[in-house]
Protein backbone atom coordinates (compact mmCIF):
# COMPACT_ATOMS: atom_id res chain seq x y z
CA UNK A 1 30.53 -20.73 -9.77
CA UNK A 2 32.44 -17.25 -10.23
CA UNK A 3 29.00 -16.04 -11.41
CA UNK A 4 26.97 -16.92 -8.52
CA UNK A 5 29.74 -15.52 -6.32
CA UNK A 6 29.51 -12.38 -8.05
CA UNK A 7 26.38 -11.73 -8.29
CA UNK A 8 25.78 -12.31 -4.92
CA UNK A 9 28.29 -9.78 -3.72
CA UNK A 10 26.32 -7.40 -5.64
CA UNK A 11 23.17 -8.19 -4.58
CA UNK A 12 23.32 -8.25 -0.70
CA UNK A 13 24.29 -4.78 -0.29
CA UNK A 14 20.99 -4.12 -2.32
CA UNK A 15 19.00 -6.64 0.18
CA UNK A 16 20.11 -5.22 3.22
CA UNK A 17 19.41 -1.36 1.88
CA UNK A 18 15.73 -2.77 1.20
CA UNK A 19 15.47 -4.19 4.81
CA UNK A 20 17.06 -1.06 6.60
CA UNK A 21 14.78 1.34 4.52
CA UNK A 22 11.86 -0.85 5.93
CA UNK A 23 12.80 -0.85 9.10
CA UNK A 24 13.03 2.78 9.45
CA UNK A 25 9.55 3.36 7.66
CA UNK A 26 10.67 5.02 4.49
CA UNK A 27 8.45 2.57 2.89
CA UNK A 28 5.06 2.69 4.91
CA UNK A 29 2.20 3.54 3.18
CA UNK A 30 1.10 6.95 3.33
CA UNK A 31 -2.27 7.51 5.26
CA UNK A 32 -5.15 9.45 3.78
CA UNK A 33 -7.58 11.20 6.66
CA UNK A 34 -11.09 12.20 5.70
CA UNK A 35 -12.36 14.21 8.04
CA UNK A 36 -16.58 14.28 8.48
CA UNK A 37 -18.66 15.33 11.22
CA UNK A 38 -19.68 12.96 13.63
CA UNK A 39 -23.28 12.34 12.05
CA UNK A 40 -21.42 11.68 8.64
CA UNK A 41 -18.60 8.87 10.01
CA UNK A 42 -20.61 6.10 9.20
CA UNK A 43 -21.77 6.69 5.92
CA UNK A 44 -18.08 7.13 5.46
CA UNK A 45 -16.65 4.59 6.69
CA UNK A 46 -19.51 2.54 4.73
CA UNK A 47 -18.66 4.27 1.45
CA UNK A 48 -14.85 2.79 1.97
CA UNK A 49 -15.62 -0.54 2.76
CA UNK A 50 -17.78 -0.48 -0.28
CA UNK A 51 -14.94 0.83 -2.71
CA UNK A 52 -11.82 -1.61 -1.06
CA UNK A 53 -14.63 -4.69 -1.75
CA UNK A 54 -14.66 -3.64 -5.50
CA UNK A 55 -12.41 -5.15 -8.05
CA UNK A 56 -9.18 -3.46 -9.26
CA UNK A 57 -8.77 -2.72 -13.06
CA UNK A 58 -5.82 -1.23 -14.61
CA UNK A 59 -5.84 2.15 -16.86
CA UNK A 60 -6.52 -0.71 -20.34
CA UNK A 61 -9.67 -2.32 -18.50
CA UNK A 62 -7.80 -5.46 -17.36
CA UNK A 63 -9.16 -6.94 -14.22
CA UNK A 64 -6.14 -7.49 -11.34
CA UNK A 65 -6.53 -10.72 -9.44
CA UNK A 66 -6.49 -9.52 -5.52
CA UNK A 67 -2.68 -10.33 -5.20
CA UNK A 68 -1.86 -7.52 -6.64
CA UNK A 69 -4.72 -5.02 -5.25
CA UNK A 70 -3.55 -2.72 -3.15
CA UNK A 71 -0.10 -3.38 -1.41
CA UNK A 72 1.37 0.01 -1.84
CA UNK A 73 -1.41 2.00 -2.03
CA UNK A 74 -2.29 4.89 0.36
CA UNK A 75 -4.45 3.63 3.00
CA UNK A 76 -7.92 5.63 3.39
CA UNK A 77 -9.17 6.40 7.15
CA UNK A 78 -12.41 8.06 8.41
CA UNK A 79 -11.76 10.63 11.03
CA UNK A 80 -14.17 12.77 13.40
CA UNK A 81 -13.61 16.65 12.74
CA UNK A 82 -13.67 17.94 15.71
C-alpha cells in the first residue's frame, strides 16, 4: 500500500503538468498553409483529401491501423493567395 501511495504522489504532479500544458495550447498541432490561386484551391484541397484517405506505413513498410494515424501530426490546410 506504501507503493501505490508513492507512486501516486509522484505521478499527479506529472498529470496535472500534462493537463495545464494542454490547456494553454503548447500541445496543438501545428498548422501547415498552402497557399494556391483561386483557380488551383480545388485541385488542392482534392489532392489532400486524397493523401489523409491513404493508409499510413511506418519507415520498415509496416501498415498502422487508423488508431494510430495521425494524432500529432501537422494538420495540412488549403488557403487562397491573395
Amino acid at each position: 500500500m506504501k507503493r501505490f501511495a508513492i507512486l501516486s504522489a509522484l505521478c499527479l504532479p506529472l498529470g496535472g503538468l500534462a493537463i495545464a500544458g494542454d490547456e494553454t495550447g503548447q500541445f496543438d498541432t501545428p498548422v501547415i498553409e498552402i497557399h494556391v490561386e483561386a483557380d488551383e484551391l480545388s485541385s488542392c484541397r482534392e489532392t489532400l483529401d486524397d493523401l489523409n484517405s491513404r493508409d499510413v506505413f511506418t519507415d520498415r513498410g509496416t501498415r498502422l491501423p487508423a488508431l494510430f494515424g495521425s494524432t500529432d501530426e501537422a494538420r495540412t490546410v488549403c488557403v487562397l493567395d491573395v
